[in-house]
C-alpha atoms as a PDB file:
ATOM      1  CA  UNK A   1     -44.906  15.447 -14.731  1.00  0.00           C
ATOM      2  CA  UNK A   2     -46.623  11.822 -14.507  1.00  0.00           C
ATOM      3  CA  UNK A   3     -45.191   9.261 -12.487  1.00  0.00           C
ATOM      4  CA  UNK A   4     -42.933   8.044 -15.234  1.00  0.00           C
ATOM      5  CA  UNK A   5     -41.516  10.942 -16.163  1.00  0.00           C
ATOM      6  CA  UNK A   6     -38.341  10.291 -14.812  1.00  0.00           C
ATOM      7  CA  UNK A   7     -36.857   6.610 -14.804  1.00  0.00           C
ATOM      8  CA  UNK A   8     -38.227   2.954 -15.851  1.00  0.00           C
ATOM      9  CA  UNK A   9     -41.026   0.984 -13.725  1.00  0.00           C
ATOM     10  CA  UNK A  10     -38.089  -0.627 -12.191  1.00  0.00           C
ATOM     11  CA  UNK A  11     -35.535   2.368 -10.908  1.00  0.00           C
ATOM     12  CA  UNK A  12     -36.610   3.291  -7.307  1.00  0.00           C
ATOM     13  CA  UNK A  13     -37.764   7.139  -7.283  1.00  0.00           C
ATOM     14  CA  UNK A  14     -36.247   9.455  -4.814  1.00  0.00           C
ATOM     15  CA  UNK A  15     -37.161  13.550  -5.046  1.00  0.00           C
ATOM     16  CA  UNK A  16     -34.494  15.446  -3.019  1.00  0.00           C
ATOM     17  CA  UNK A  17     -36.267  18.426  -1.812  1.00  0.00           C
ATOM     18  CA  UNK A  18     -34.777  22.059  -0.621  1.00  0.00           C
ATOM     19  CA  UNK A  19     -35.553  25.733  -0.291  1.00  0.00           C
ATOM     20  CA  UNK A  20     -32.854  26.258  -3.129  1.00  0.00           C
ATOM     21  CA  UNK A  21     -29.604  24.630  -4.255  1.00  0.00           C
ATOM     22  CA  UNK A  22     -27.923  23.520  -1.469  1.00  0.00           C
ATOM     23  CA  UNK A  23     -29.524  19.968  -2.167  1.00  0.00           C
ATOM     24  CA  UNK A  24     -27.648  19.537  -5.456  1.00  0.00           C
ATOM     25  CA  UNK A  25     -24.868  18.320  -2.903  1.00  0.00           C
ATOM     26  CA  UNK A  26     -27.129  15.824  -1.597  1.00  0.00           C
ATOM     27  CA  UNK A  27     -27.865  14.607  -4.960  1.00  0.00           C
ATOM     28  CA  UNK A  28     -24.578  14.286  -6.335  1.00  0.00           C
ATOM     29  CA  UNK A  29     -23.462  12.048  -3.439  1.00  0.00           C
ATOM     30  CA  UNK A  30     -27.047   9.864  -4.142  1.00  0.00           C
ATOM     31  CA  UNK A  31     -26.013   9.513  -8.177  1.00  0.00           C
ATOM     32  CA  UNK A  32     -22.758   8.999  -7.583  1.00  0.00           C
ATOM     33  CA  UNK A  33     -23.532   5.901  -4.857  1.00  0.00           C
ATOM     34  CA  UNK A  34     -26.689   4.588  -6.027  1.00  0.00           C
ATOM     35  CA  UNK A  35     -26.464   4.620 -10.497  1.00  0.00           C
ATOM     36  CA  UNK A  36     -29.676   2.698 -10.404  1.00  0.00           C
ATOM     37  CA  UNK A  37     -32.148   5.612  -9.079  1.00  0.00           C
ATOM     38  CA  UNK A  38     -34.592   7.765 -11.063  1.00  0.00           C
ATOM     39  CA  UNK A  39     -33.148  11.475  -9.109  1.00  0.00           C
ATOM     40  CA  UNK A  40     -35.527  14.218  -9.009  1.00  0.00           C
ATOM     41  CA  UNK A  41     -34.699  17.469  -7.449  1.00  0.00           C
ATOM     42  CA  UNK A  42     -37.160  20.017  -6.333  1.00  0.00           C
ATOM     43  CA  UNK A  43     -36.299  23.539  -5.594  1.00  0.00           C
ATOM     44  CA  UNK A  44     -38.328  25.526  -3.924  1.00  0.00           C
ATOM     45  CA  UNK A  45     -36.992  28.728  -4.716  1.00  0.00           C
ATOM     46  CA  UNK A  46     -40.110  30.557  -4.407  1.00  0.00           C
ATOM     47  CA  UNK A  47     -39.973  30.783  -0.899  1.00  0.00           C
ATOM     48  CA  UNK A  48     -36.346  30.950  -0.568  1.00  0.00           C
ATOM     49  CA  UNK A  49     -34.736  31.349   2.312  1.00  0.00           C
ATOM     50  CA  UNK A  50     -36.640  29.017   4.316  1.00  0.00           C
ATOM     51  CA  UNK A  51     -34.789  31.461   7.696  1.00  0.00           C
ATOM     52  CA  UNK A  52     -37.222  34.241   6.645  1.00  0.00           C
ATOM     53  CA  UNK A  53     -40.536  32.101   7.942  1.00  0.00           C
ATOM     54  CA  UNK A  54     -41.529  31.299  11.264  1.00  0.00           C
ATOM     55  CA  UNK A  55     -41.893  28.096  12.581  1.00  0.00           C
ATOM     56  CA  UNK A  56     -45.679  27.814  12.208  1.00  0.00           C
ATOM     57  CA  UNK A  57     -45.051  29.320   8.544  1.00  0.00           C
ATOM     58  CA  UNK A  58     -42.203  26.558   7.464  1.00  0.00           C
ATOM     59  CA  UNK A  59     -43.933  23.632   8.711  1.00  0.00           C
ATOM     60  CA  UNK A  60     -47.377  24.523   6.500  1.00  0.00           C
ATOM     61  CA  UNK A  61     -45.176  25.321   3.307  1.00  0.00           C
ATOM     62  CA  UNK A  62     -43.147  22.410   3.832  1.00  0.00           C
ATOM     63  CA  UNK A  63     -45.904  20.439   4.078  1.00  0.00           C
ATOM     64  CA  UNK A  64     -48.200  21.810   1.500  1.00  0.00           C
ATOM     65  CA  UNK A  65     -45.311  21.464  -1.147  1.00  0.00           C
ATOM     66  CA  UNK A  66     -43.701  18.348  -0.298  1.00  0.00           C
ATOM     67  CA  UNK A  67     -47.644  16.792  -0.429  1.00  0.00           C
ATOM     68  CA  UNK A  68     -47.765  18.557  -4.248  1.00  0.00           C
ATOM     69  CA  UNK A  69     -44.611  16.763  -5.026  1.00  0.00           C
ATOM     70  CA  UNK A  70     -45.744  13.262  -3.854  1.00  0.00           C
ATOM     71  CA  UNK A  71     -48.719  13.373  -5.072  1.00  0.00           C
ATOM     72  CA  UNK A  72     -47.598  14.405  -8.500  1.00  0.00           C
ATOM     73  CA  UNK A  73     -44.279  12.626  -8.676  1.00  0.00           C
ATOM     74  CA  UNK A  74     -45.172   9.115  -6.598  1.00  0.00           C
ATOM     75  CA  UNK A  75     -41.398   8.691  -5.361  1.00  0.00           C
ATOM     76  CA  UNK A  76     -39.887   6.068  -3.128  1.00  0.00           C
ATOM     77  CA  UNK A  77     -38.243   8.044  -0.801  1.00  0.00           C
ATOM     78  CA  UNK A  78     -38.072  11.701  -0.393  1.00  0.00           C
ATOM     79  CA  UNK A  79     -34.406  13.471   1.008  1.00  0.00           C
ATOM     80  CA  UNK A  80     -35.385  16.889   2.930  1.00  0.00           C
ATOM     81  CA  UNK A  81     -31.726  18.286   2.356  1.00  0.00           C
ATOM     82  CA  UNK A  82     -32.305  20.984   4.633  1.00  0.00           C
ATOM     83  CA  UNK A  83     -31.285  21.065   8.155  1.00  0.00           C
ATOM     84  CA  UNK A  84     -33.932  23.929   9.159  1.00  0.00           C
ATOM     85  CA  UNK A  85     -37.077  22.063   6.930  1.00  0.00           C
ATOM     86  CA  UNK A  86     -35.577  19.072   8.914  1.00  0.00           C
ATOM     87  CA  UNK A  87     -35.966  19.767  12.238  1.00  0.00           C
ATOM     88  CA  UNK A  88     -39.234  20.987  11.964  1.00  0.00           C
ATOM     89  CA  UNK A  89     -40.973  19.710   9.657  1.00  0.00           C
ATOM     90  CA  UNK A  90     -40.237  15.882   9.234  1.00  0.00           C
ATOM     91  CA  UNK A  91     -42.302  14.513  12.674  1.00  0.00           C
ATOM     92  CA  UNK A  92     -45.292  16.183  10.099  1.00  0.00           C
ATOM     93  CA  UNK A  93     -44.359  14.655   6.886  1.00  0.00           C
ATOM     94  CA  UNK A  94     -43.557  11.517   8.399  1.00  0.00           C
ATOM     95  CA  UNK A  95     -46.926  11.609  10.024  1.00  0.00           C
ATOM     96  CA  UNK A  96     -49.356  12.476   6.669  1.00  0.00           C
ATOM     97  CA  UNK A  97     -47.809  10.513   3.981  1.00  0.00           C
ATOM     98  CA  UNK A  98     -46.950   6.518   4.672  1.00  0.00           C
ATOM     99  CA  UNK A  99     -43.198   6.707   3.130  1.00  0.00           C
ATOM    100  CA  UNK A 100     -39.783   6.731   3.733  1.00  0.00           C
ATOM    101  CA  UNK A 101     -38.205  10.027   4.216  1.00  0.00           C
ATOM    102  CA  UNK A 102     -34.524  11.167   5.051  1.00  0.00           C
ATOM    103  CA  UNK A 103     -33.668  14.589   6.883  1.00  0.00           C
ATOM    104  CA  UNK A 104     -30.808  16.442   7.413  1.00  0.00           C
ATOM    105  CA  UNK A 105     -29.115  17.311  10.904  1.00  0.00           C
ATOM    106  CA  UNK A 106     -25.834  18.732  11.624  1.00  0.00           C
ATOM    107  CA  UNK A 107     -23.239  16.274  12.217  1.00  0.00           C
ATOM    108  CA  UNK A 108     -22.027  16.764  15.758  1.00  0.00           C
ATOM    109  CA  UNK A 109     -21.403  13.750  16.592  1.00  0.00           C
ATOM    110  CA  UNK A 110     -19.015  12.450  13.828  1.00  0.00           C
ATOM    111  CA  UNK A 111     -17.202  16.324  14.092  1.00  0.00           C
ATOM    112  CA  UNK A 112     -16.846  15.836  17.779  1.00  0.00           C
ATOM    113  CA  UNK A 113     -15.430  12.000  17.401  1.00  0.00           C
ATOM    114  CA  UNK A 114     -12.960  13.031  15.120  1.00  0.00           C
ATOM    115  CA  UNK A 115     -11.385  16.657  16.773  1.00  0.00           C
ATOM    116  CA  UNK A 116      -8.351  16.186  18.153  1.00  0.00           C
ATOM    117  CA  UNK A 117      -8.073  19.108  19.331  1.00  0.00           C
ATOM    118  CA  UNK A 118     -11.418  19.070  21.092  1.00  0.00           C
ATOM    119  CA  UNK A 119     -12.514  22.349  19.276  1.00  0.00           C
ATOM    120  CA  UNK A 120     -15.576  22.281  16.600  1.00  0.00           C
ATOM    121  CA  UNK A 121     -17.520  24.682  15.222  1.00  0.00           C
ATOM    122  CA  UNK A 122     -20.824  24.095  13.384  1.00  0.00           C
ATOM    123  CA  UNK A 123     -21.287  26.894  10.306  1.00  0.00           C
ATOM    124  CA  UNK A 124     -25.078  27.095   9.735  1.00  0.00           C
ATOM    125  CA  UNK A 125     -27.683  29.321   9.540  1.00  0.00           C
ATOM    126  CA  UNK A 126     -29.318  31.438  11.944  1.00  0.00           C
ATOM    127  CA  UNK A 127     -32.107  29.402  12.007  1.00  0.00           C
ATOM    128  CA  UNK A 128     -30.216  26.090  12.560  1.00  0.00           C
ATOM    129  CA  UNK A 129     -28.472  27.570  15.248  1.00  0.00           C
ATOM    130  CA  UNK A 130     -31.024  29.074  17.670  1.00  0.00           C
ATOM    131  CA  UNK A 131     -33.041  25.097  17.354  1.00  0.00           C
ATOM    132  CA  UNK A 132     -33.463  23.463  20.485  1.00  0.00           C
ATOM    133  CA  UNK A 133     -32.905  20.515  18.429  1.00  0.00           C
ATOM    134  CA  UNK A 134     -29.143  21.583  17.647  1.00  0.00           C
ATOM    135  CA  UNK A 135     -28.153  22.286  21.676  1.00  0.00           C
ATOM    136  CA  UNK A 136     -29.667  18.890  22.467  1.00  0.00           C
ATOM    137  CA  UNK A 137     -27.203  17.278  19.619  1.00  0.00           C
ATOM    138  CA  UNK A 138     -24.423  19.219  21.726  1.00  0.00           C
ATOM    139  CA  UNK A 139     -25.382  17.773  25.210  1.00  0.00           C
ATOM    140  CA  UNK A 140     -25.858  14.687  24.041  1.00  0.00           C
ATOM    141  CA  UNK A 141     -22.906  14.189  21.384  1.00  0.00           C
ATOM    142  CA  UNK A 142     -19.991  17.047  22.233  1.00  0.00           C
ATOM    143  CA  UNK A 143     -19.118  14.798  25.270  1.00  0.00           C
ATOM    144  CA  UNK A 144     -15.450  16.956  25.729  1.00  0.00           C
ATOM    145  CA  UNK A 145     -15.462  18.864  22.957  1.00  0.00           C
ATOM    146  CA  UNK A 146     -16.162  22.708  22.624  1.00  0.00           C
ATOM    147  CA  UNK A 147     -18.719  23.578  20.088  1.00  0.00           C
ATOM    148  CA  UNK A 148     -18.995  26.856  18.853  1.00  0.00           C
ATOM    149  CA  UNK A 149     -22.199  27.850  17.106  1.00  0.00           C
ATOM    150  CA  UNK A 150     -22.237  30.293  13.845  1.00  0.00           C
ATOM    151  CA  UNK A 151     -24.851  31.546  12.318  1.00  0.00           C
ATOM    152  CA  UNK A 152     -23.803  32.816   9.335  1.00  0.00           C
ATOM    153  CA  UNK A 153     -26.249  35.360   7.722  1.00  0.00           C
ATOM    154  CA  UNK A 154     -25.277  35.318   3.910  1.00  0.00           C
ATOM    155  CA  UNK A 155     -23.567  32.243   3.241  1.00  0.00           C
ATOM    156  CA  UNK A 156     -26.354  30.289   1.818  1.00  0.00           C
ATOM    157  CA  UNK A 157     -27.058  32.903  -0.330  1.00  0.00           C
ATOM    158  CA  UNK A 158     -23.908  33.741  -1.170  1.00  0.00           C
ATOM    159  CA  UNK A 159     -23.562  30.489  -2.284  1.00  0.00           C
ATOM    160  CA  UNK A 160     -26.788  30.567  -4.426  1.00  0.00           C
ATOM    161  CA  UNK A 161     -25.470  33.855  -5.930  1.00  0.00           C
ATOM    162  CA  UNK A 162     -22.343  31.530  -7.360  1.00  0.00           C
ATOM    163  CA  UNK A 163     -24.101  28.998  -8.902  1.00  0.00           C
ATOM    164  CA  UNK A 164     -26.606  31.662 -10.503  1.00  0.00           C
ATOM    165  CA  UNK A 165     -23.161  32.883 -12.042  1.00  0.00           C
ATOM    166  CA  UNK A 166     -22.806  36.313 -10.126  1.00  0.00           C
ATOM    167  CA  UNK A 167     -19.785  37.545  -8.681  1.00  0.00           C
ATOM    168  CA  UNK A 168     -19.327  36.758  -4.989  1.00  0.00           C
ATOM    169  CA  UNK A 169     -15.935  38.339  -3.497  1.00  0.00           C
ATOM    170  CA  UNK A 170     -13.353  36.544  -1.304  1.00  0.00           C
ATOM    171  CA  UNK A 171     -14.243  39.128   1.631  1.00  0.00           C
ATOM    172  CA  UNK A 172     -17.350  38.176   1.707  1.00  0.00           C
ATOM    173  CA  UNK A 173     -17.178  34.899   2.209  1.00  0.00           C
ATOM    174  CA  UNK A 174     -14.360  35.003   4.546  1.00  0.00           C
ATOM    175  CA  UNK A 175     -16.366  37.588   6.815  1.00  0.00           C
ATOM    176  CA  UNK A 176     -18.998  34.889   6.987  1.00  0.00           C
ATOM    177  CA  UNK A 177     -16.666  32.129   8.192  1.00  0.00           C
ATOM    178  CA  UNK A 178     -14.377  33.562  10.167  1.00  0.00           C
ATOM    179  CA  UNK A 179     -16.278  33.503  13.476  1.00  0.00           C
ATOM    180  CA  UNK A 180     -15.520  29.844  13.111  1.00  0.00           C
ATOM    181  CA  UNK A 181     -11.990  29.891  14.267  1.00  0.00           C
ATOM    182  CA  UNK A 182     -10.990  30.068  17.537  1.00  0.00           C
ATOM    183  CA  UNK A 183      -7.708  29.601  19.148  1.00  0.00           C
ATOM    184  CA  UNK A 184      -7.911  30.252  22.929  1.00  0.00           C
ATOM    185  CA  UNK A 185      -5.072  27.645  22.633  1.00  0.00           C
ATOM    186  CA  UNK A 186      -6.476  25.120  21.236  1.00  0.00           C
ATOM    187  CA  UNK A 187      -7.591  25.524  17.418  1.00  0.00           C
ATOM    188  CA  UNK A 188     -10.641  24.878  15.974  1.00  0.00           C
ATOM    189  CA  UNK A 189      -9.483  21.623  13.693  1.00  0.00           C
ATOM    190  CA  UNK A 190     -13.257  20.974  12.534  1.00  0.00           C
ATOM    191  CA  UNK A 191     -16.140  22.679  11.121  1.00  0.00           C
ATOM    192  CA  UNK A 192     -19.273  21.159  10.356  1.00  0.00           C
ATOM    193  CA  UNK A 193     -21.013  22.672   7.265  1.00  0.00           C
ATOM    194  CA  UNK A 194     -24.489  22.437   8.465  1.00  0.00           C
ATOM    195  CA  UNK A 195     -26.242  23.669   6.062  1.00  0.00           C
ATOM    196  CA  UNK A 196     -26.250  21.469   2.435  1.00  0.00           C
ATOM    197  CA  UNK A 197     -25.190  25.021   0.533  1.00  0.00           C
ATOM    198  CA  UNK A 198     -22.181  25.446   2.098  1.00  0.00           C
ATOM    199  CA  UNK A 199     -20.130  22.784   0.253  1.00  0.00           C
ATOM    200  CA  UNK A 200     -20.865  24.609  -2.805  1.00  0.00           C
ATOM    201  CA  UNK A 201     -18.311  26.655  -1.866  1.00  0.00           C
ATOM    202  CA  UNK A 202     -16.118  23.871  -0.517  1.00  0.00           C
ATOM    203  CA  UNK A 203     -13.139  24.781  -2.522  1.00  0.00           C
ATOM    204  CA  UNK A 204     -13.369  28.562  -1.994  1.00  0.00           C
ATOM    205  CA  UNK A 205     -13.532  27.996   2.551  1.00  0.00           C
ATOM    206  CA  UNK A 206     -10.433  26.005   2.036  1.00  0.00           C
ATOM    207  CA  UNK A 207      -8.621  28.961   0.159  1.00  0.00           C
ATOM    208  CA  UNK A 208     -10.096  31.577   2.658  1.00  0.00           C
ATOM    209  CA  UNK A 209      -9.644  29.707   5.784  1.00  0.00           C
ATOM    210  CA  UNK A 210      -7.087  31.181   8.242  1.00  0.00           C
ATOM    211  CA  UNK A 211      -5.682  27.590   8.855  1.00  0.00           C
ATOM    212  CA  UNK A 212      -6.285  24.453   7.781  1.00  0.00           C
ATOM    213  CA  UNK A 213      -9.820  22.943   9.214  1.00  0.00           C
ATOM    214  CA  UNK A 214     -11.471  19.716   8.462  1.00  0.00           C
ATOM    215  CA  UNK A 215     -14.901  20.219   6.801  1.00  0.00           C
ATOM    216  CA  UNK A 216     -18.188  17.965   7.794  1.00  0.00           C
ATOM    217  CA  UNK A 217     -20.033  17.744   4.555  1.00  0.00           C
ATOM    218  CA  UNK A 218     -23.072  15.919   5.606  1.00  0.00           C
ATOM    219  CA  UNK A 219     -24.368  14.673   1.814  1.00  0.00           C
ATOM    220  CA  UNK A 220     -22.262  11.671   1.461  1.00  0.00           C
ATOM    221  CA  UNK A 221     -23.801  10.402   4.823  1.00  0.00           C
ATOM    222  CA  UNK A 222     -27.301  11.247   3.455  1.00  0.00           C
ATOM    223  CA  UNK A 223     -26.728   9.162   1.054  1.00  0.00           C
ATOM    224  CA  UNK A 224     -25.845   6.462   2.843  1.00  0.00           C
ATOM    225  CA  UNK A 225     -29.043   6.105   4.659  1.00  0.00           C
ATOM    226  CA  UNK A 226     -31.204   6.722   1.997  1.00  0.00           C
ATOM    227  CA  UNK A 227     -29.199   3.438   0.261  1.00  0.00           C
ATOM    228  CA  UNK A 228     -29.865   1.851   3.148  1.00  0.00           C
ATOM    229  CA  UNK A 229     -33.808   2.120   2.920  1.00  0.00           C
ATOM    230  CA  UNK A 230     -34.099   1.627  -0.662  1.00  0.00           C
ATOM    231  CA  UNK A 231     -32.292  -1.791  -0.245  1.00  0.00           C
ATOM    232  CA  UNK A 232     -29.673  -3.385  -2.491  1.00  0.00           C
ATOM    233  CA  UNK A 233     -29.035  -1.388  -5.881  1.00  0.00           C
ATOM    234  CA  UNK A 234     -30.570  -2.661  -9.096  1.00  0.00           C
ATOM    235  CA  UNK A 235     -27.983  -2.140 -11.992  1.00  0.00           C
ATOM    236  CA  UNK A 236     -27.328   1.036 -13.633  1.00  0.00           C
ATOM    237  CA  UNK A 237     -30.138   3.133 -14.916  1.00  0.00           C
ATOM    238  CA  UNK A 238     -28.198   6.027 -16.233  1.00  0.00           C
ATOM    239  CA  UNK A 239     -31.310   8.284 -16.396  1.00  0.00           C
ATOM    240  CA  UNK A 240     -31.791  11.770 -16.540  1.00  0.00           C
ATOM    241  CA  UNK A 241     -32.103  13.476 -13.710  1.00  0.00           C
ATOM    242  CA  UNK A 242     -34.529  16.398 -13.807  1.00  0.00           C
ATOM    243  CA  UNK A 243     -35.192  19.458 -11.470  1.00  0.00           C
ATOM    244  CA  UNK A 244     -38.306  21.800 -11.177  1.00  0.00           C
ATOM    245  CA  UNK A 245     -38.151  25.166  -8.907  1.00  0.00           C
ATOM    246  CA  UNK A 246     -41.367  26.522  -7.047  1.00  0.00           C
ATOM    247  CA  UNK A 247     -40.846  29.790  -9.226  1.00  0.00           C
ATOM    248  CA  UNK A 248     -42.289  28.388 -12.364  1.00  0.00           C
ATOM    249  CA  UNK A 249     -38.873  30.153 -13.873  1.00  0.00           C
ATOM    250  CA  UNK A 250     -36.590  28.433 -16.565  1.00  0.00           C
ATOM    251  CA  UNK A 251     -33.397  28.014 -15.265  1.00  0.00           C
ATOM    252  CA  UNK A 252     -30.639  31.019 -16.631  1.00  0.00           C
ATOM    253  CA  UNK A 253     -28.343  29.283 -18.528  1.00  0.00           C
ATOM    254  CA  UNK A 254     -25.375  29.880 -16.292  1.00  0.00           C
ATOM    255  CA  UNK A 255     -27.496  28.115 -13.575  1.00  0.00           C
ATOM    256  CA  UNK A 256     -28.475  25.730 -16.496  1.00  0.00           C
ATOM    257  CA  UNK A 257     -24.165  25.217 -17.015  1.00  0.00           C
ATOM    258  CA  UNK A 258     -24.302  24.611 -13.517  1.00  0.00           C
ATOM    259  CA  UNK A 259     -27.318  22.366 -13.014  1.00  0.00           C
ATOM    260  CA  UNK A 260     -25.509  19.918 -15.573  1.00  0.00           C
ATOM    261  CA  UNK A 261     -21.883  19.369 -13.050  1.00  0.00           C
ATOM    262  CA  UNK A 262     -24.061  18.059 -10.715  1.00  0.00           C
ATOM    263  CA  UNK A 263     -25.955  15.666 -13.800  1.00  0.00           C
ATOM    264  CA  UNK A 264     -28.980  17.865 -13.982  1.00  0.00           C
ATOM    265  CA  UNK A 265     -30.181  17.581 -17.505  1.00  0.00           C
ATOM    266  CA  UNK A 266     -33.567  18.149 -18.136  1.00  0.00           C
ATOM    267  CA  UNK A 267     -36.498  20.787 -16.392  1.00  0.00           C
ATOM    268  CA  UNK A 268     -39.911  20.548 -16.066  1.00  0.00           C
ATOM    269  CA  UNK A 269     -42.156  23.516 -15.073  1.00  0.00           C
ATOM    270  CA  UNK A 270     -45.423  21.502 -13.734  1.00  0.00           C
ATOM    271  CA  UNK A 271     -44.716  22.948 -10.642  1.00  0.00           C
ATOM    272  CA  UNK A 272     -46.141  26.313 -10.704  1.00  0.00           C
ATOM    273  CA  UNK A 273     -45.623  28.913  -7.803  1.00  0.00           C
ATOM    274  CA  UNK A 274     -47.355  28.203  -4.806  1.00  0.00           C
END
């Protein structure tokens, strides 16, 4: 895809990058605030679940495909909408290429400022969890909250699973969240969705939860600061808003169906495995 591919010489170009589709709910909340952008979102699905790697691994694909995509695509600003890719491999990016990026971390510190009842979990994966980055958001933010960790094995694929149009039961989703709700007399009253899949399935925790919860979605805050760094919007672009997965694969078109809720319309394939 050149350089122009996706918007006027005028729109500011942001590429919101993640292993899969959790990112979509990062770039809903940037279309929705900021009209004026040329949105590209990169998949890379090829190496999905970004858990599976180790740390040395992540940080050299992260790396090695983000570089492809700036090279290629030339954007403003790039959104890592992944809290594991985000942890690790930002300091990198940040170092090699001389623009502005935005991560995603989990959002202790707004969960813990708004529990009243002082109880918060944080739903994210495995991965997420066992960071050293995530405990030091706890010390530093939790002040007298309790903060449960949950590392939920299947969620982010469960939630890829619904947007690919298969069948994903109740059960299993509730077996995935329930870990999140404690009552040792006090009740959990907010969970932090740490990981941008999760509020793909936003409606479906609320059915399933055993009692009402507030849920952290971290996208619309994303947003925010990547509207911050692009400076005040231009007016409306109304462009298309393409996508391109590391697979080289077309999407199906119940993904396709799906793609287009969150204003995905068009595909590109110069992105070949890597």
């Amino acid at each position: 895809m050149s350089a122009s591919a996706s918007g006027g010489p005028h729109a500011p170009k942001v590429l919101v990058f993640d292993s899969g589709l959790g990112g979509l709910t990062v770039l809903r909340e940037l279309k929705r605030a900021r009209p004026d952008l040329a949105l590209i979102y990169a998949a890379d699905d090829a190496a999905f679940p970004y858990g599976r790697l180790d740390d040395s691994a992540l940080v050299e694909r992260v790396g090695s495909v983000v570089g492809r995509l700036i090279a290629d695509l030339q954007p403003n600003l790039v959104v890592i909408a992944c809290n594991t890719a985000s942890t690790l491999a930002l300091p990198v990016l940040r170092a090699r290429f001389p623009i502005s990026f935005v991560g995603t971390v989990p959002a202790i510190k707004p969960a813990c400022e708004r529990s009243r009842s002082k109880r918060v979990s944080v739903l994210a994966t495995p991965a997420t969890v066992r960071r050293d980055y995530t405990q030091d958001l706890i010390r530093e933010f939790a002040g007298d909250c309790r903060v449960t960790l949950v590392g939920s094995e299947r969620l982010a694929s469960l939630a890829e699973a619904a947007l690919h149009g298969e069948p994903v039961a109740d059960a299993a989703i509730a077996t995935e969240i329930a870990p999140c709700f404690v009552d040792d007399g006090a009740r959990t009253d907010t969970v932090v969705l740490a990981c941008t899949h999760y509020p793909l399935l936003i409606e479906r925790l609320k059915h399933l939860a055993p009692w009402p919860v507030e849920w952290i979605d971290p996208a619309p805050a994303i947003a925010r600061r990547a509207s911050s760094l692009l400076g005040a919007p231009g007016p409306a672009a109304n462009l298309a808003v393409r996508a391109l997965f590391t697979s080289g694969q077309a999407p199906s078109p119940a993904l396709a169906h799906a793609l287009a809720a969150f204003g995905v319309t068009a595909f590109d394939a110069a992105l070949p495995a890597v």
